[in-house]
PDB file of N, CA and C in Angstrom:
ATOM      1  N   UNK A   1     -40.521  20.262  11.691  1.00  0.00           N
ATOM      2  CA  UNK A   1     -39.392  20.265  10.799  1.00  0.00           C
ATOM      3  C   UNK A   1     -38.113  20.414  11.620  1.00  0.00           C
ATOM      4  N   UNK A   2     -37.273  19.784  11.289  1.00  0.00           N
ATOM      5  CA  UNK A   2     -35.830  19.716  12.335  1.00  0.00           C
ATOM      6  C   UNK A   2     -34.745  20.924  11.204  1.00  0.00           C
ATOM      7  N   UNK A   3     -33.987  21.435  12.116  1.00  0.00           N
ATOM      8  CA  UNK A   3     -33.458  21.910  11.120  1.00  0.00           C
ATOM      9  C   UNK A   3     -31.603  21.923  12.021  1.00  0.00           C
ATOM     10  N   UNK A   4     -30.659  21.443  10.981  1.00  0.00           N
ATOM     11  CA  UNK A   4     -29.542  21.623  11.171  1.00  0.00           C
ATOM     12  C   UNK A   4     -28.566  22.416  11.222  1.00  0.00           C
ATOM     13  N   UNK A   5     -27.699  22.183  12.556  1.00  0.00           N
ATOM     14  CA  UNK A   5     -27.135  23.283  12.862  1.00  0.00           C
ATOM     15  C   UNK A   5     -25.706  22.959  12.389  1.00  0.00           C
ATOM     16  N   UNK A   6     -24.386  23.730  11.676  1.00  0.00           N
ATOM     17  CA  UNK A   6     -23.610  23.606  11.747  1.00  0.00           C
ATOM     18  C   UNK A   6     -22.721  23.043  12.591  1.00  0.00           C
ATOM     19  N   UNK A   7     -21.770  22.116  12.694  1.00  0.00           N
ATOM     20  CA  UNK A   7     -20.812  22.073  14.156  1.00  0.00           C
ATOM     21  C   UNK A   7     -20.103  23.215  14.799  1.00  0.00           C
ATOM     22  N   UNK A   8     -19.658  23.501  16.011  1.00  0.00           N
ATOM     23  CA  UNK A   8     -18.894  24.265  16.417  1.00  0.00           C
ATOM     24  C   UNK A   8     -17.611  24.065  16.050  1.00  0.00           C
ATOM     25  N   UNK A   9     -16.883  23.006  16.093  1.00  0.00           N
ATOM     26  CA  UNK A   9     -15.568  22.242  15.568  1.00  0.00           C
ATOM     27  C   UNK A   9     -15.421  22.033  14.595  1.00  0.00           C
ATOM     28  N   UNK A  10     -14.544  21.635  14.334  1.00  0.00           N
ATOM     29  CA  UNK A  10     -14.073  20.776  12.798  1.00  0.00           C
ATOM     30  C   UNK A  10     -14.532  20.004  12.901  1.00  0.00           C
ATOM     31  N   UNK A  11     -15.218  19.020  11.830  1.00  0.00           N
ATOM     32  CA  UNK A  11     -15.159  17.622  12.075  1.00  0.00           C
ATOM     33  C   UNK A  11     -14.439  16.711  11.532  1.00  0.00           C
ATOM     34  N   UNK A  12     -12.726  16.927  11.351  1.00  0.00           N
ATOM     35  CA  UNK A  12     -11.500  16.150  11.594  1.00  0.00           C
ATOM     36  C   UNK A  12     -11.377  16.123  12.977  1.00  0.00           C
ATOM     37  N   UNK A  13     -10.413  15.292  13.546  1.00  0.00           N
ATOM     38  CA  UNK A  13      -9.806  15.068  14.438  1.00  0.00           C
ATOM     39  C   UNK A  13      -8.974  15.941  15.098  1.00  0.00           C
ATOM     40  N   UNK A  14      -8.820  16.437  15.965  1.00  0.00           N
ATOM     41  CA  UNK A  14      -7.489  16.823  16.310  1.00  0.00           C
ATOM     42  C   UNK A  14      -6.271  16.146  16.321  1.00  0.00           C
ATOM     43  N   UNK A  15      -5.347  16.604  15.461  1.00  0.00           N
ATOM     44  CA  UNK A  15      -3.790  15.932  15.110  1.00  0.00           C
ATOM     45  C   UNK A  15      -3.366  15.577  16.453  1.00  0.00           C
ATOM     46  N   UNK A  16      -3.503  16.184  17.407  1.00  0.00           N
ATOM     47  CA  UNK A  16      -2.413  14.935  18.758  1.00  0.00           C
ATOM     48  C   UNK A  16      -2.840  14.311  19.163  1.00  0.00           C
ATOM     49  N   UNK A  17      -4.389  13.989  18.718  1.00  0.00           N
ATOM     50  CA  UNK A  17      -5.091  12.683  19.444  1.00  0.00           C
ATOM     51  C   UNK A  17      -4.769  11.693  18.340  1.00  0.00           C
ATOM     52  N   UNK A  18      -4.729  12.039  16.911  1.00  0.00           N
ATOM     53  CA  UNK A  18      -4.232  11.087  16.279  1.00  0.00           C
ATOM     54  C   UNK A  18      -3.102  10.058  16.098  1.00  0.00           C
ATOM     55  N   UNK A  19      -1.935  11.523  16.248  1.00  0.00           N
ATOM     56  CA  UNK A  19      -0.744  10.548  16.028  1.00  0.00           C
ATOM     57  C   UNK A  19      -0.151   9.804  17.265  1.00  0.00           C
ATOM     58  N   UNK A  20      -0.079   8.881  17.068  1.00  0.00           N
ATOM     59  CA  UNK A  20       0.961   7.462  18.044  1.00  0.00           C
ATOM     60  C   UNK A  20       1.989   7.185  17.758  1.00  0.00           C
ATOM     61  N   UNK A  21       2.839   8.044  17.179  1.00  0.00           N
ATOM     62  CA  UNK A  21       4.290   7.576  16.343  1.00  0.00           C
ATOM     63  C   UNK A  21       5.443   8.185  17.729  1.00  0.00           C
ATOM     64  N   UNK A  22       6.308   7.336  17.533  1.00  0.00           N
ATOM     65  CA  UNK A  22       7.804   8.159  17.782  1.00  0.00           C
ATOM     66  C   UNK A  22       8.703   7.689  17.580  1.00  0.00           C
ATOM     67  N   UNK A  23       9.296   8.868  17.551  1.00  0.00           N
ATOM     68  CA  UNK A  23       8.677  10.676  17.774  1.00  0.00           C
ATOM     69  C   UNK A  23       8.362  10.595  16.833  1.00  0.00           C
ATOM     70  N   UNK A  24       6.987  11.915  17.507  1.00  0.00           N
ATOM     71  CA  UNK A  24       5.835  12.325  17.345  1.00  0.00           C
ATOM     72  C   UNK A  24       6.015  13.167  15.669  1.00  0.00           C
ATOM     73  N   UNK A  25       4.696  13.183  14.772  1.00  0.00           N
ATOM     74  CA  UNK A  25       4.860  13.661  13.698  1.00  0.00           C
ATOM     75  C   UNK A  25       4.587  15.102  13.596  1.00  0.00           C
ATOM     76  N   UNK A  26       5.781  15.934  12.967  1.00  0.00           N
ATOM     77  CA  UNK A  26       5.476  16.716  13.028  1.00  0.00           C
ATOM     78  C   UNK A  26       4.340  17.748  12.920  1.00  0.00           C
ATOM     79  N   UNK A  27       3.837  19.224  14.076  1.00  0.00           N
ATOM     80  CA  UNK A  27       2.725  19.544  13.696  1.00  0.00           C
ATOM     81  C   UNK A  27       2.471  20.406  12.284  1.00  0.00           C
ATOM     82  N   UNK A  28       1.153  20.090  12.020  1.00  0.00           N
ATOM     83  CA  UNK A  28       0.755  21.582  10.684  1.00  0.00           C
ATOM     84  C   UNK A  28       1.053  22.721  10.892  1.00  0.00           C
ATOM     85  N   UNK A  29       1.878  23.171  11.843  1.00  0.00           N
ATOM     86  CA  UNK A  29       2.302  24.145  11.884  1.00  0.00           C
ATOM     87  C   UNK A  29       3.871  24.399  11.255  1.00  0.00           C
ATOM     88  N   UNK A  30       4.398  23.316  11.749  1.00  0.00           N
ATOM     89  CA  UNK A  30       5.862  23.273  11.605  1.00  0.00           C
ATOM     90  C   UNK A  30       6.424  23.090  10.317  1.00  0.00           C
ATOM     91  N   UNK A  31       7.598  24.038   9.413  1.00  0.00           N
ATOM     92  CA  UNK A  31       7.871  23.883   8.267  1.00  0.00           C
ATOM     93  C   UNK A  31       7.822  22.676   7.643  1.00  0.00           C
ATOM     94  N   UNK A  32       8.324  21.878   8.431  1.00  0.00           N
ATOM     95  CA  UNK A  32       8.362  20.208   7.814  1.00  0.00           C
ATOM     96  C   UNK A  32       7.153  19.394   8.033  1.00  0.00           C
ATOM     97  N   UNK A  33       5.933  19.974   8.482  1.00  0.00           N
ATOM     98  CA  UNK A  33       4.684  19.310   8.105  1.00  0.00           C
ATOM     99  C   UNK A  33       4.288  18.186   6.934  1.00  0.00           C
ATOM    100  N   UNK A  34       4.876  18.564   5.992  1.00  0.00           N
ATOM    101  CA  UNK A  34       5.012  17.537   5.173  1.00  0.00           C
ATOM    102  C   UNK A  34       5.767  16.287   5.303  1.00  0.00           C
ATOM    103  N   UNK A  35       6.406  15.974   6.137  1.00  0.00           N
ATOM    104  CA  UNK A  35       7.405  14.501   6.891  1.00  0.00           C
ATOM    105  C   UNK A  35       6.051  14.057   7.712  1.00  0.00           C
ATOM    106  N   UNK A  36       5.025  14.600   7.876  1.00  0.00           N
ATOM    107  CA  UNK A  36       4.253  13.392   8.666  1.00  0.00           C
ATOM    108  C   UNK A  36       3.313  12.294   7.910  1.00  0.00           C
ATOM    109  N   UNK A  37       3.545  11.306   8.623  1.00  0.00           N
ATOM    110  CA  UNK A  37       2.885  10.022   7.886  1.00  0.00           C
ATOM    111  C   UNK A  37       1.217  10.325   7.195  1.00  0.00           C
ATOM    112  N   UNK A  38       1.860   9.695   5.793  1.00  0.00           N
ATOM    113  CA  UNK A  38       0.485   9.832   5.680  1.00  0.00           C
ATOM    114  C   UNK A  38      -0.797   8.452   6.182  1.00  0.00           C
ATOM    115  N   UNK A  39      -1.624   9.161   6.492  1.00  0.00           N
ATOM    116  CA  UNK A  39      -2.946   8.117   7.067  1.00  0.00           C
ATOM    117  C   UNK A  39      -4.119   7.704   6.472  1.00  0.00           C
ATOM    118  N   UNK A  40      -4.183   8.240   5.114  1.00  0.00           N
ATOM    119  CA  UNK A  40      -5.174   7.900   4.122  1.00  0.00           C
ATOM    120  C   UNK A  40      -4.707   8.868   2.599  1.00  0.00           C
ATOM    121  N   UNK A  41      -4.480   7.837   1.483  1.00  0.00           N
ATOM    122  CA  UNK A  41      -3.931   8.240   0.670  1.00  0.00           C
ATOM    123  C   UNK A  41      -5.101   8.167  -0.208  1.00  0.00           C
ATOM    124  N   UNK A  42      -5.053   8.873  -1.451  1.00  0.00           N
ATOM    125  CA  UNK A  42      -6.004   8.912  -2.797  1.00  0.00           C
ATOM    126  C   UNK A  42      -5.995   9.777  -3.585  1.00  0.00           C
ATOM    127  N   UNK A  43      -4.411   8.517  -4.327  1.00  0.00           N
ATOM    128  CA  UNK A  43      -3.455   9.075  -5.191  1.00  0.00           C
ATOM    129  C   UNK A  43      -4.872   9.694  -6.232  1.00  0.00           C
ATOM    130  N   UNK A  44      -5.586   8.780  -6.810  1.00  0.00           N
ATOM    131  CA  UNK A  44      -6.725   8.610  -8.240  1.00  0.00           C
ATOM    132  C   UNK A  44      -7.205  10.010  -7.767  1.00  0.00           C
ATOM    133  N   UNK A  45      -7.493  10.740  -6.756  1.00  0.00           N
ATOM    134  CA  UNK A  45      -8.187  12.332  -6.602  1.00  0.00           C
ATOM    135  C   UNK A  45      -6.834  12.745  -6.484  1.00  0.00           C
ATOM    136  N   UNK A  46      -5.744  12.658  -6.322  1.00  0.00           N
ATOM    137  CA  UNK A  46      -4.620  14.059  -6.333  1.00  0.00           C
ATOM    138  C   UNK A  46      -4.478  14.446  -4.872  1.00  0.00           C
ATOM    139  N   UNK A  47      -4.848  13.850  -3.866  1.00  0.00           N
ATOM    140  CA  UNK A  47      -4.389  13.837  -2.152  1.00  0.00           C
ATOM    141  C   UNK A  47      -4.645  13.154  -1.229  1.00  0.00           C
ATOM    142  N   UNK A  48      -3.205  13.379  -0.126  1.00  0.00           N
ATOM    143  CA  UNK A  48      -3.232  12.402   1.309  1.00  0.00           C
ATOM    144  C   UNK A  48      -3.539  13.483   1.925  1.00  0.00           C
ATOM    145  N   UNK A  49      -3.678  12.355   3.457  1.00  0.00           N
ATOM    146  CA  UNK A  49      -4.333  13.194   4.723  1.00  0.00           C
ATOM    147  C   UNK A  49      -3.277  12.428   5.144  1.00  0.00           C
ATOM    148  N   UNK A  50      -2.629  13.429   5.626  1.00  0.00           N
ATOM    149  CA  UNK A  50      -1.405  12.896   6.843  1.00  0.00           C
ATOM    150  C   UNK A  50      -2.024  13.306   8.340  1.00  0.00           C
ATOM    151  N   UNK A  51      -1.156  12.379   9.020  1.00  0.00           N
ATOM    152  CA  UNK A  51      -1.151  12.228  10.723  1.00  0.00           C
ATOM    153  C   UNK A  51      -1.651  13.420  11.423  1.00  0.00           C
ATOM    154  N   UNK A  52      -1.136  14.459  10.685  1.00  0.00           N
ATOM    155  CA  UNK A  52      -0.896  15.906  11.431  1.00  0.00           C
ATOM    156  C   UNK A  52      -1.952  16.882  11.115  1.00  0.00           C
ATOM    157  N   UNK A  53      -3.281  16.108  10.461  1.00  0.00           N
ATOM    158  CA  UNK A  53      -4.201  16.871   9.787  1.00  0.00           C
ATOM    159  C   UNK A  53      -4.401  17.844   8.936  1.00  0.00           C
ATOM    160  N   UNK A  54      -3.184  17.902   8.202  1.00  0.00           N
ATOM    161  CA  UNK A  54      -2.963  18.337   6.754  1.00  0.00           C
ATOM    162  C   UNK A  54      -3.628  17.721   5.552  1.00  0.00           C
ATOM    163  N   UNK A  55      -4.180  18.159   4.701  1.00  0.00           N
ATOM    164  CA  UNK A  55      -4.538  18.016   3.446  1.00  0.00           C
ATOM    165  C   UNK A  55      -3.208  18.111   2.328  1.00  0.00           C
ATOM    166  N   UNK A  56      -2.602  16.768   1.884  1.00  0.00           N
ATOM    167  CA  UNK A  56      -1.592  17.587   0.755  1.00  0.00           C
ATOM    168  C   UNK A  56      -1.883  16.982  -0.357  1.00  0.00           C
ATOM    169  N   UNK A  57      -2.094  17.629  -0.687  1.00  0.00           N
ATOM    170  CA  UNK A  57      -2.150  18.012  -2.561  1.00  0.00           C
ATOM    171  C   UNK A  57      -1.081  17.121  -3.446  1.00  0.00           C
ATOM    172  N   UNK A  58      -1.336  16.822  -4.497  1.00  0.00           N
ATOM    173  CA  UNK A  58      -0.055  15.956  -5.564  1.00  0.00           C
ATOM    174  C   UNK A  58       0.633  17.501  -6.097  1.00  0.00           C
ATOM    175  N   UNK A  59       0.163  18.437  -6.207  1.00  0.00           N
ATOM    176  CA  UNK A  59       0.560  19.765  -6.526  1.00  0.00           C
ATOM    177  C   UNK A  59       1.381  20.053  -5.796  1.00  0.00           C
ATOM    178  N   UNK A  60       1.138  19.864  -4.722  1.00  0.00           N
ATOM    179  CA  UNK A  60       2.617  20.765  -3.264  1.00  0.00           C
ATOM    180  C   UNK A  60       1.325  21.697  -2.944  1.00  0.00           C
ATOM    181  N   UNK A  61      -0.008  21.805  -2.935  1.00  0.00           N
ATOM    182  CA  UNK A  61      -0.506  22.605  -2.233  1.00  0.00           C
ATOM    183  C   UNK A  61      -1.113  22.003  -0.905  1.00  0.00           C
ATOM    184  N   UNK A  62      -1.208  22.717   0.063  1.00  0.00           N
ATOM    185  CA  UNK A  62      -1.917  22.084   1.275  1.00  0.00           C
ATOM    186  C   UNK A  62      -2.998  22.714   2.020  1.00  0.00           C
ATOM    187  N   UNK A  63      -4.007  21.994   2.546  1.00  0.00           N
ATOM    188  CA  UNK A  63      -5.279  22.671   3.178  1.00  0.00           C
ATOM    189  C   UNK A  63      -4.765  22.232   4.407  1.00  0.00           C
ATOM    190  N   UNK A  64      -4.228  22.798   5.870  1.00  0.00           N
ATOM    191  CA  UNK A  64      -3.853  23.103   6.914  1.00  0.00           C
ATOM    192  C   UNK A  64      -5.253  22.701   7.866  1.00  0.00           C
ATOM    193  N   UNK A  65      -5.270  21.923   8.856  1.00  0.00           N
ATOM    194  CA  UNK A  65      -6.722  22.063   9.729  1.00  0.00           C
ATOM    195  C   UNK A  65      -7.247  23.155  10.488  1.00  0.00           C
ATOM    196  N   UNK A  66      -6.630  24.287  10.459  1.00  0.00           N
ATOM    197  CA  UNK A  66      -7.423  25.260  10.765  1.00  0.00           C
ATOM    198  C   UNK A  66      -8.024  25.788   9.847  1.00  0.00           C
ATOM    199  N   UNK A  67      -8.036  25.481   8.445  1.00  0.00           N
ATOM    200  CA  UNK A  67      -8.297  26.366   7.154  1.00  0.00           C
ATOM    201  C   UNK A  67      -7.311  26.858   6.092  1.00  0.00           C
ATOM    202  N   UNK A  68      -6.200  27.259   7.136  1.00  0.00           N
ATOM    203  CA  UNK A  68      -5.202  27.772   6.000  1.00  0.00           C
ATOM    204  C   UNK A  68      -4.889  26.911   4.861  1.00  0.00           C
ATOM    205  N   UNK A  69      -4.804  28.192   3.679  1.00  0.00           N
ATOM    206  CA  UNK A  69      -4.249  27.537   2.354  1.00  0.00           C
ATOM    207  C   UNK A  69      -2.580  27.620   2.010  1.00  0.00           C
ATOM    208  N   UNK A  70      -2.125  26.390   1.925  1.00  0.00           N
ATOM    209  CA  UNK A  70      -0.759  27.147   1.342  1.00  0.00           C
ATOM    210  C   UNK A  70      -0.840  26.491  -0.240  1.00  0.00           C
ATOM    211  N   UNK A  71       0.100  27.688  -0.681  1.00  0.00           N
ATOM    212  CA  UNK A  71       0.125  27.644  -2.561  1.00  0.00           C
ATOM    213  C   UNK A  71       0.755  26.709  -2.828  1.00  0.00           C
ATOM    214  N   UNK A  72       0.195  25.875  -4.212  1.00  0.00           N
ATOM    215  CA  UNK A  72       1.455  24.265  -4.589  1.00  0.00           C
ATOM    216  C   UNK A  72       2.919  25.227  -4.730  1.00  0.00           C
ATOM    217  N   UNK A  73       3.568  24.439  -4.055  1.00  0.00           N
ATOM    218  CA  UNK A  73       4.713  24.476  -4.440  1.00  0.00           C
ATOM    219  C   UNK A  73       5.842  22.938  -4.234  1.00  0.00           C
ATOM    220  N   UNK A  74       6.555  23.065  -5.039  1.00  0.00           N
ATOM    221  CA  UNK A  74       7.530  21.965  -5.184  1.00  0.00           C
ATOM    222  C   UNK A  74       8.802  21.993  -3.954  1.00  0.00           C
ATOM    223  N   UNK A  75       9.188  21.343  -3.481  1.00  0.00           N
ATOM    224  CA  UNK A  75      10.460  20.860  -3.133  1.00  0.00           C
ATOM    225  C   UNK A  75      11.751  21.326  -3.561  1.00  0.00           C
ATOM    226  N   UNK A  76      12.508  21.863  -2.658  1.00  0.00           N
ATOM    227  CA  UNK A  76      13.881  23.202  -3.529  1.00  0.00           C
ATOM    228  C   UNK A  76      14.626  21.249  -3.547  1.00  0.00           C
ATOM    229  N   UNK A  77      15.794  20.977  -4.555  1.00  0.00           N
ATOM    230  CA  UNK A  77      15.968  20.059  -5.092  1.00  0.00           C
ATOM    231  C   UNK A  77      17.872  20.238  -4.624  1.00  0.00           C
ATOM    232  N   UNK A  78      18.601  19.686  -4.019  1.00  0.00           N
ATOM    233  CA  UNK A  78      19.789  20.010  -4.117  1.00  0.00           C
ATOM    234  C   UNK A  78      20.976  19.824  -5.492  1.00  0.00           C
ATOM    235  N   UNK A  79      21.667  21.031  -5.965  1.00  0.00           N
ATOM    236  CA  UNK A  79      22.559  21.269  -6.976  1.00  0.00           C
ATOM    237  C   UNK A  79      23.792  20.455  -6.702  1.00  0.00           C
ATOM    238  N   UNK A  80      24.296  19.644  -7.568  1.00  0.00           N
ATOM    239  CA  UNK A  80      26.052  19.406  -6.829  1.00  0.00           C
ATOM    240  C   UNK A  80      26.579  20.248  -7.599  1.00  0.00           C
TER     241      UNK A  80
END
């Protein structure tokens, strides 16, 4: 009987082997994570996978590639 072992890694990509843009898209770390291209969209489920190996949500929530969750939130909107 074979039995399977979990990976040690993720099995996404690592974001700087992905992106080829420039300049470069911002990382999942960086507030503006959300400016990076997205690389596979699917609007019909409610999320893209952008460049930077973010998960974002149609909500404003995001699954981060290390795991982290951040809460939906919207876009602050400018007042004139």
């Amino acid at each position: 009987m074979r039995t399977l072992t979990p990976p040690t890694t993720p099995s996404r990509l690592q974001p700087s082997s992905r992106c080829q843009h420039t300049p470069p898209c911002p990382t999942a770390d960086s507030p503006d994570r959300e400016a990076a291209r997205v690389v596979a969209a699917h609007p019909e489920q409610g999320w893209s996978l952008l460049c930077n190996g973010a998960l974002h949500f149609e909500d404003g929530g995001e699954l981060l590639p290390d795991g982290r969750v951040i809460a939906p939130h919207r876009p602050l909107t400018a007042t004139a």
